[in-house]
C-alpha atoms as a PDB file:
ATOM      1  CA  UNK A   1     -61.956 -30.787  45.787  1.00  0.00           C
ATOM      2  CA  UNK A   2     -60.245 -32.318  48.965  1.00  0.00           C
ATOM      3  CA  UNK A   3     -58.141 -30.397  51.311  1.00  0.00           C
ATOM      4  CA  UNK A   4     -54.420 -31.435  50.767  1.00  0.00           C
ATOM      5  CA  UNK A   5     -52.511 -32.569  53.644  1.00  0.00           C
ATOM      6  CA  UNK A   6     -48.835 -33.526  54.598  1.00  0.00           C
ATOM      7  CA  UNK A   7     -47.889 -36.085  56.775  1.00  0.00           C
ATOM      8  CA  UNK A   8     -48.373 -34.540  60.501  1.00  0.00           C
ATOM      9  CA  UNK A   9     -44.899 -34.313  61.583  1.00  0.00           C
ATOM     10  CA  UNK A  10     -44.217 -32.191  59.118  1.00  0.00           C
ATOM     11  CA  UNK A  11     -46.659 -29.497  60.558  1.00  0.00           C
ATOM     12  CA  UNK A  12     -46.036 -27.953  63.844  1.00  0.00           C
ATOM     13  CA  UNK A  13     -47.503 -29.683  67.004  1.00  0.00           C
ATOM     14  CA  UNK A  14     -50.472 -29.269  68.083  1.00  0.00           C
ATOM     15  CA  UNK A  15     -50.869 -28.099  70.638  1.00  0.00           C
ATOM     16  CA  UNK A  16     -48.280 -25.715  69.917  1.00  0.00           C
ATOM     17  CA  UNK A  17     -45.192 -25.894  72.685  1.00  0.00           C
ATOM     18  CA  UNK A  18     -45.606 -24.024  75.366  1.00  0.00           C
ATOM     19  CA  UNK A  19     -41.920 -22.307  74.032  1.00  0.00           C
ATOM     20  CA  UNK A  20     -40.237 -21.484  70.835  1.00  0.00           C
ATOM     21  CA  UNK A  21     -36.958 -22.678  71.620  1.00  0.00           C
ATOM     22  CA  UNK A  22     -36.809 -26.279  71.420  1.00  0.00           C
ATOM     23  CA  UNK A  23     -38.596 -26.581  68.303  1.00  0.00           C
ATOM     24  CA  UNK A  24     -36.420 -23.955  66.490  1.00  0.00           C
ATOM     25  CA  UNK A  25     -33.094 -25.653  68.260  1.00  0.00           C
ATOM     26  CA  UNK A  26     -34.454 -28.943  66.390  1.00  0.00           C
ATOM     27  CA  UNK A  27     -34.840 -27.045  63.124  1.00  0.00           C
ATOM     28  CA  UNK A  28     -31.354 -25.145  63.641  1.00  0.00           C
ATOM     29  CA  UNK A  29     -29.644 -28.646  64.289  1.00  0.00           C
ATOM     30  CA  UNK A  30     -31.477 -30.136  61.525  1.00  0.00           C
ATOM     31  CA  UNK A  31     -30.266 -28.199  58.478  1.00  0.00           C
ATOM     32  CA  UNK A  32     -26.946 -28.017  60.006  1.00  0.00           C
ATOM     33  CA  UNK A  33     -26.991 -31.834  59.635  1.00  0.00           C
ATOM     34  CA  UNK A  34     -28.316 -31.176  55.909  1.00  0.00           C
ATOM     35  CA  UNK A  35     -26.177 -31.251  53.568  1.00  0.00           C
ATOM     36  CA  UNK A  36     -28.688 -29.722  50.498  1.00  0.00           C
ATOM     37  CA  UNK A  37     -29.147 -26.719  53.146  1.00  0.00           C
ATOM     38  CA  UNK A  38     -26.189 -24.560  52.059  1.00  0.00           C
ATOM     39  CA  UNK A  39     -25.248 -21.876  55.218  1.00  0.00           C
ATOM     40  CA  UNK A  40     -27.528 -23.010  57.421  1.00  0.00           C
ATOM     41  CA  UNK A  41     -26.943 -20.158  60.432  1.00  0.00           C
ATOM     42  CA  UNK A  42     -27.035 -17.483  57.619  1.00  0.00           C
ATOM     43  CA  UNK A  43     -30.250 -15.268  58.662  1.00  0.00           C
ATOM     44  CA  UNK A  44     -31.493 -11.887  57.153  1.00  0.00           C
ATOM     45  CA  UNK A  45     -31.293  -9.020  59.691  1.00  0.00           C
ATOM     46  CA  UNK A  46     -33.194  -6.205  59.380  1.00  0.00           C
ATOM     47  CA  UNK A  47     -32.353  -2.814  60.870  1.00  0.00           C
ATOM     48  CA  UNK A  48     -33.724   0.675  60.480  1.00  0.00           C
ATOM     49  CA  UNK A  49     -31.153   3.994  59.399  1.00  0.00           C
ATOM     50  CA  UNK A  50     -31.252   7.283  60.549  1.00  0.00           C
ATOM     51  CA  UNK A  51     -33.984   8.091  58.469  1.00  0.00           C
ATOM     52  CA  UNK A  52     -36.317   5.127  59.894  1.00  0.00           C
ATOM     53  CA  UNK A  53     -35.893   3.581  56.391  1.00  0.00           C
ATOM     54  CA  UNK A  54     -35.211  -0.499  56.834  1.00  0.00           C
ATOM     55  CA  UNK A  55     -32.106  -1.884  55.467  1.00  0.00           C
ATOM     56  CA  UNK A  56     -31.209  -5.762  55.384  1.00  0.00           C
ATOM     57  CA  UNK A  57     -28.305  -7.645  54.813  1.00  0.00           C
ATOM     58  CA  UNK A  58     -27.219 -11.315  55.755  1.00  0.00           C
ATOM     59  CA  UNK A  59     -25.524 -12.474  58.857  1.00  0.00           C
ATOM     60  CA  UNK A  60     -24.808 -15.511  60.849  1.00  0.00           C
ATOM     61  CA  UNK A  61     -25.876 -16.929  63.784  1.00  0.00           C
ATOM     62  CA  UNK A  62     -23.310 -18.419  65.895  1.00  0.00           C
ATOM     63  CA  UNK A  63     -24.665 -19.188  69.298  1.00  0.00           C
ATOM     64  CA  UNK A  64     -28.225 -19.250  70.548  1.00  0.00           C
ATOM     65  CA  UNK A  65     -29.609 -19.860  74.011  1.00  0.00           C
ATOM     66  CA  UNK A  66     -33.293 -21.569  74.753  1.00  0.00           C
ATOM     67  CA  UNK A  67     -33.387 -20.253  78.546  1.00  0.00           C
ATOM     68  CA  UNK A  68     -34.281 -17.476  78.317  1.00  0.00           C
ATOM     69  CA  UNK A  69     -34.009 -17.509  74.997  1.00  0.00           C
ATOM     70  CA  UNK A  70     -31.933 -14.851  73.089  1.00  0.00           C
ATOM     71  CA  UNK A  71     -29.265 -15.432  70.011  1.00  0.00           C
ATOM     72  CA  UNK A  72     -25.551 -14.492  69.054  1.00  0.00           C
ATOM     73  CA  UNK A  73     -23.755 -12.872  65.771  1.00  0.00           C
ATOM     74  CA  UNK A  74     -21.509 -10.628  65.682  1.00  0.00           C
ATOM     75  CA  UNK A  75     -19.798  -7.820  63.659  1.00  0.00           C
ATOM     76  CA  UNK A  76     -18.063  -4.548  62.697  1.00  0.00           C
ATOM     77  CA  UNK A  77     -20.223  -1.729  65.699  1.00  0.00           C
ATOM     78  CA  UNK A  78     -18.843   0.745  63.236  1.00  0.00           C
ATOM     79  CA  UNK A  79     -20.258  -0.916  60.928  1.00  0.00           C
ATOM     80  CA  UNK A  80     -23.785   0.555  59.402  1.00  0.00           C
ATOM     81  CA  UNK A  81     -25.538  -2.210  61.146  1.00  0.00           C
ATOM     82  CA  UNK A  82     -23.860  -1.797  64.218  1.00  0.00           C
ATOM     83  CA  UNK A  83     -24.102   1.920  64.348  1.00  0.00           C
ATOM     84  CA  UNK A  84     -27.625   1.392  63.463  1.00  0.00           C
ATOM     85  CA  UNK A  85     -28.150  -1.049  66.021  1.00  0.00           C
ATOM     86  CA  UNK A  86     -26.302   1.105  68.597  1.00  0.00           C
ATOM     87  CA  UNK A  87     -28.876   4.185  67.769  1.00  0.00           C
ATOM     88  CA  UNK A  88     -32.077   1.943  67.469  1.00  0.00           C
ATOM     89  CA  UNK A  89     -31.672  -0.917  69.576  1.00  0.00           C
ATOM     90  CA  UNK A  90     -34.248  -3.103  68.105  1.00  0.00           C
ATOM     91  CA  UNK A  91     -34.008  -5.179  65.012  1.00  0.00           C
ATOM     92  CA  UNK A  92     -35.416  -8.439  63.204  1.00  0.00           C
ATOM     93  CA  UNK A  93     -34.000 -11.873  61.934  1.00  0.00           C
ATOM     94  CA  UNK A  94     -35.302 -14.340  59.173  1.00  0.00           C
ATOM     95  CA  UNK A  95     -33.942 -17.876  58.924  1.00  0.00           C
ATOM     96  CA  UNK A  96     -35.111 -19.849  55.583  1.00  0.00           C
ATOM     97  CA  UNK A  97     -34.247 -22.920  55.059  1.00  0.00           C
ATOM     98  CA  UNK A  98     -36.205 -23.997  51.705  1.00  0.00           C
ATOM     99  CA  UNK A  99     -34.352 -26.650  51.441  1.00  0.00           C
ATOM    100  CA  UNK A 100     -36.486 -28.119  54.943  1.00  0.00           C
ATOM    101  CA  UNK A 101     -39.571 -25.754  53.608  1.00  0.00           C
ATOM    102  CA  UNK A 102     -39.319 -23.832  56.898  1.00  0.00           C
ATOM    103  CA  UNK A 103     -38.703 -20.604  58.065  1.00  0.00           C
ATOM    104  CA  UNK A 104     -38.029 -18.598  61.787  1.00  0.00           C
ATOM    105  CA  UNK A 105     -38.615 -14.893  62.066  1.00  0.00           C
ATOM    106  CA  UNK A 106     -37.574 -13.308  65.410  1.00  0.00           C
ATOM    107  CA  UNK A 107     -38.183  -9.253  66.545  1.00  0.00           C
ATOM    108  CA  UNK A 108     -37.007  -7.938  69.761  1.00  0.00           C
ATOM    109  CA  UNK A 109     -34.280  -5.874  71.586  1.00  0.00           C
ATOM    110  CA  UNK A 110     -30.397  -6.054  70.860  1.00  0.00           C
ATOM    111  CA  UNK A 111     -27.502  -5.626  72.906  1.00  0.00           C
ATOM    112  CA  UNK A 112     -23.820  -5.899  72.811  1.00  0.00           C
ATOM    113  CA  UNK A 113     -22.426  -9.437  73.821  1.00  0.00           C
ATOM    114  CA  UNK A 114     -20.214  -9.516  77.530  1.00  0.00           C
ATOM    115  CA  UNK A 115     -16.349  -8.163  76.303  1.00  0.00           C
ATOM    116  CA  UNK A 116     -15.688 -11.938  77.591  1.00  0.00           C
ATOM    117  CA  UNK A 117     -18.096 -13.358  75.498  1.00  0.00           C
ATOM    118  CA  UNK A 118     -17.044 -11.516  72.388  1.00  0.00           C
ATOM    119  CA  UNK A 119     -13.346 -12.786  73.358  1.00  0.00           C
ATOM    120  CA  UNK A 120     -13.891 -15.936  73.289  1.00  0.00           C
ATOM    121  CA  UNK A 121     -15.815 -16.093  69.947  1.00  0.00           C
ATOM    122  CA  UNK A 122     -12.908 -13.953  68.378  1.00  0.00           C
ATOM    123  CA  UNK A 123     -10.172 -16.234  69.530  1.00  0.00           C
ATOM    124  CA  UNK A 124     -11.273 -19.710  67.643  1.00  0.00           C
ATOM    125  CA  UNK A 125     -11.973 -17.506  64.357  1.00  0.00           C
ATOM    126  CA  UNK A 126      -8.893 -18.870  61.790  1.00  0.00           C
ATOM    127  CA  UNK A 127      -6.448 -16.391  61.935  1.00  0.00           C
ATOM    128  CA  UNK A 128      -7.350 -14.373  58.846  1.00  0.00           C
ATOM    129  CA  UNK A 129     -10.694 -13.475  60.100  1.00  0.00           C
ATOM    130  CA  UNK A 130      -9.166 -12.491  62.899  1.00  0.00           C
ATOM    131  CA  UNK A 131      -6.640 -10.458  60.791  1.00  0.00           C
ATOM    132  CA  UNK A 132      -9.311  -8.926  58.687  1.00  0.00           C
ATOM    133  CA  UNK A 133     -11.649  -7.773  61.295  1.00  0.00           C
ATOM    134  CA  UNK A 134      -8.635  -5.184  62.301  1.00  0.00           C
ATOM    135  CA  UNK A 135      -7.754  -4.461  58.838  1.00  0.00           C
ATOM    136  CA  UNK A 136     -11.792  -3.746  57.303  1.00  0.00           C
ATOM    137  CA  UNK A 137     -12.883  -0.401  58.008  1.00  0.00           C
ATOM    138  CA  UNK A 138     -16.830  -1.973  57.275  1.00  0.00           C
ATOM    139  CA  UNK A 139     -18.571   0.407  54.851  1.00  0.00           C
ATOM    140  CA  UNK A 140     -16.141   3.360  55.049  1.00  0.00           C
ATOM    141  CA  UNK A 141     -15.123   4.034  51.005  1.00  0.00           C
ATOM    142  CA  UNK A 142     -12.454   2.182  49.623  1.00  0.00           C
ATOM    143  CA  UNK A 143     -10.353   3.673  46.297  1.00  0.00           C
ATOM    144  CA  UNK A 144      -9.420   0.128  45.253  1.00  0.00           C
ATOM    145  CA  UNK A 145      -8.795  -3.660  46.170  1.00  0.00           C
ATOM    146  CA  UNK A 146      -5.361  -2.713  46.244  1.00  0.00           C
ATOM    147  CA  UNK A 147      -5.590  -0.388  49.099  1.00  0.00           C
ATOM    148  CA  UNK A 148      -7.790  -2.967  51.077  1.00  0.00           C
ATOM    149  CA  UNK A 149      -4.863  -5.326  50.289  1.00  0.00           C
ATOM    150  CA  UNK A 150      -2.283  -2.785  52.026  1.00  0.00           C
ATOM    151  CA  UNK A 151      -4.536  -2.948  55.215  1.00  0.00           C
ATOM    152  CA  UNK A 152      -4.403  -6.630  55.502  1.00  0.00           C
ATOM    153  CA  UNK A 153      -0.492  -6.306  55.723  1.00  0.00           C
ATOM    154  CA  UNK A 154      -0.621  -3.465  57.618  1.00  0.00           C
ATOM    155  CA  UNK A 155      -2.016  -5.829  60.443  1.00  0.00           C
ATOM    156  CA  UNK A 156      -0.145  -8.920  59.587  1.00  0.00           C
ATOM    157  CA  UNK A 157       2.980  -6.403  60.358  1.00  0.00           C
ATOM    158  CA  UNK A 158       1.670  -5.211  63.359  1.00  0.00           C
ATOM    159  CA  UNK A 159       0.410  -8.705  64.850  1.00  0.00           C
ATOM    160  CA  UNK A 160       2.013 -11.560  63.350  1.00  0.00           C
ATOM    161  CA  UNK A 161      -0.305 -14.360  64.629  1.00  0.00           C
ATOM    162  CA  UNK A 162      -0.749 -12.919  67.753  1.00  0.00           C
ATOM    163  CA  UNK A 163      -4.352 -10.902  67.148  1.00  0.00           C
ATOM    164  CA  UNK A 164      -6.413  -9.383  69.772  1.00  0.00           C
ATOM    165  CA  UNK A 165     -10.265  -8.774  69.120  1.00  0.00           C
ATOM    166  CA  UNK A 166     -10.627  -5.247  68.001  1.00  0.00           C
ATOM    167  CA  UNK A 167     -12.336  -2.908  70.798  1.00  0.00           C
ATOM    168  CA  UNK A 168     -14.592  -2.029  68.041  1.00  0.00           C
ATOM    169  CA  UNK A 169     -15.893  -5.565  66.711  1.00  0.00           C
ATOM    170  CA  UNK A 170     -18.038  -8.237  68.957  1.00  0.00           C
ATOM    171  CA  UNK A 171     -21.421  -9.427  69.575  1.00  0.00           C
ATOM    172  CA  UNK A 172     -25.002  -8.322  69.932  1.00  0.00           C
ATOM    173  CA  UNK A 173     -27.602 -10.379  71.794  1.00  0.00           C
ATOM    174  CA  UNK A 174     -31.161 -10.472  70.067  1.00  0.00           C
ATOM    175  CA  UNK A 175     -33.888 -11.063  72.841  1.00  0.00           C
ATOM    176  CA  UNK A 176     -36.736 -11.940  70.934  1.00  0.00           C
ATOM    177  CA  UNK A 177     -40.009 -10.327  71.976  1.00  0.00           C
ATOM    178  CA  UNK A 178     -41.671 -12.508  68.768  1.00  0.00           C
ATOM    179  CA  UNK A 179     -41.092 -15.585  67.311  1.00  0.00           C
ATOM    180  CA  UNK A 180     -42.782 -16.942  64.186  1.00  0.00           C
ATOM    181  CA  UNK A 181     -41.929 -20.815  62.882  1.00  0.00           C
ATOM    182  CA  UNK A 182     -43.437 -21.506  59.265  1.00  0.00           C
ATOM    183  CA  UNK A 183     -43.541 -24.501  57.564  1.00  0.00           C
ATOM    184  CA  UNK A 184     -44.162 -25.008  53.979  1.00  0.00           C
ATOM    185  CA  UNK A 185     -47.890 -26.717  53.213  1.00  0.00           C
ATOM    186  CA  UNK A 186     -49.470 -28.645  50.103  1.00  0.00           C
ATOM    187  CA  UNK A 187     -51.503 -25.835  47.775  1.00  0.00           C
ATOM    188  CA  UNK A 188     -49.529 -22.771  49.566  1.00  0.00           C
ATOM    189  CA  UNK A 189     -51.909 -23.273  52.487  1.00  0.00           C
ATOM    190  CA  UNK A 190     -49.023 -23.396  55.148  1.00  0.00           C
ATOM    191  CA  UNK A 191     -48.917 -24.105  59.059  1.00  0.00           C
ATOM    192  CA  UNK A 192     -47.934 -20.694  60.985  1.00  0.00           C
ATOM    193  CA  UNK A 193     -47.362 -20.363  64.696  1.00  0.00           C
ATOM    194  CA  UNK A 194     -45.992 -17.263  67.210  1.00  0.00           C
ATOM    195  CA  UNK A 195     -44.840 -17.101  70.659  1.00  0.00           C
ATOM    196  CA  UNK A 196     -44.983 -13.588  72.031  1.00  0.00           C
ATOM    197  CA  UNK A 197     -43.732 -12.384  75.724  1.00  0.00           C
ATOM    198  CA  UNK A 198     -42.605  -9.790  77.545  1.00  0.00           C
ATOM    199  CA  UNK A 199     -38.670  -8.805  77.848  1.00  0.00           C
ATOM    200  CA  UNK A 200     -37.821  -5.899  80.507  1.00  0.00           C
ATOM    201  CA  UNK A 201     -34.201  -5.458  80.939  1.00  0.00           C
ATOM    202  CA  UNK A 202     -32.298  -6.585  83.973  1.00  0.00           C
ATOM    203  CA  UNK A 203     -28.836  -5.566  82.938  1.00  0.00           C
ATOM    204  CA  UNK A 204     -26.383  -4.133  80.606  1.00  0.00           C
ATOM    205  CA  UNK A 205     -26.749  -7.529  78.938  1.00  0.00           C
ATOM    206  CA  UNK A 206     -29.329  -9.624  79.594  1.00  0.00           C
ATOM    207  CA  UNK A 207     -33.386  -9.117  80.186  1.00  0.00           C
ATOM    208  CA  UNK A 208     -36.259 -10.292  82.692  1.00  0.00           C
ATOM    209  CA  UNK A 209     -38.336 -12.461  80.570  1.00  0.00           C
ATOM    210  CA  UNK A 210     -42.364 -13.440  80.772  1.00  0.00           C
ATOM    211  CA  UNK A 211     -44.081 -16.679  79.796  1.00  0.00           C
ATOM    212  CA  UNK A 212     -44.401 -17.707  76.189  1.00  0.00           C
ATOM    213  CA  UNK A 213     -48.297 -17.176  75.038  1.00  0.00           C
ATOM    214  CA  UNK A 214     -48.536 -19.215  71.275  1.00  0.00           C
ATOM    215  CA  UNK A 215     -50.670 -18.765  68.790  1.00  0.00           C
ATOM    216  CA  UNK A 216     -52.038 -20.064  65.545  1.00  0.00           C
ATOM    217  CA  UNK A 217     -51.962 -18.066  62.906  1.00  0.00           C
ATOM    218  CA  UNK A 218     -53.446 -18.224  59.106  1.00  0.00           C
ATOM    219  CA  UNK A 219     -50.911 -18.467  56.586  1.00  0.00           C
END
């Protein structure tokens, strides 16, 4: 029985790139340009409670950044996640896109985006985004639609079209310590690659970064 094999551009190079980042900012831009890839910024993040028991729930991506290398999304810090991420400030990230038969895990550090940086993101969101980041108290209990409807107006009263970020919403940096790319293969035998470094924090914000070392890994 012969080994199947796929074309060689669909596998990753070899050898492997010295760093993640410009392969995965090909992939990124590719199934944004794809139109059978529904969502494609929408990653998995993984986070661990109180308890050190995982939870995961879908986010997006909105900015990423080869040089260092870190990426963007941003929520609710009063949220679970963000409370979680405040307490334990480590977490993990899965991009699939099946519809390219690839996929980009990331693990590392998190912290909150620059106040400027969070700004700026919040003020080209359409203005009911904008409104409903004020008027969601994410995953507090709610008694009905209805009262989550009275919130919204409660805001649109207060602000009109004039709405600030929120102290309590913004961004969170992921510095990736790890980063896996996967690609799909013939007979489930797939091609898997990681890039591992050091990250040692400089700043409030951003981190003191080593070399890239890849490696091959069975699928």
């Amino acid at each position: 029985m012969s080994f199947p094999v796929a074309p060689p551009n669909d596998f990753l190079p070899e050898p492997l790139p010295r760093e993640p980042f410009t392969l995965f900012g090909q992939w990124f831009a590719a199934a944004h340009a794809l139109k059978a890839q529904p969502n494609p910024n929408a990653m998995v993040l993984a986070t661990a409670n109180a308890a050190g028991r995982p939870e995961a729930r879908i986010v997006l991506c909105k900015q990423w950044h080869g040089d260092p290398g870190h990426i963007v999304f941003y929520t609710n810090y009063q949220s679970h996640k963000g409370e979680q991420l405040t307490a334990l400030a480590h977490a993990a990230v899965v991009f699939h896109w099946d519809a390219m038969h690839r996929q980009v895990r990331m693990t590392g550090p998190v912290v909150k985006s620059p106040a400027n940086e969070s700004d700026a993101y919040f003020n080209i969101r359409p203005l009911i985004n904008r409104i409903g980041a004020w008027a969601s108290r994410q995953s507090q209990p709610l008694a009905s639609r209805a009262q989550l409807a009275a919130q919204v107006r409660e805001i649109e009263q207060r602000f009109g079209s004039n709405v600030p970020r929120p102290p309590h919403w913004g961004g969170f940096r992921l510095w990736p310590e790890t980063v896996e790319l996967w690609v799909e293969g013939p007979g489930r035998v797939h091609d898997r690659a990681i890039w591992t470094r050091r990250v040692t924090p400089r700043d409030e914000f951003t981190f003191d970064c080593s070399e890239w070392s890849a490696t091959r890994l069975n699928p």
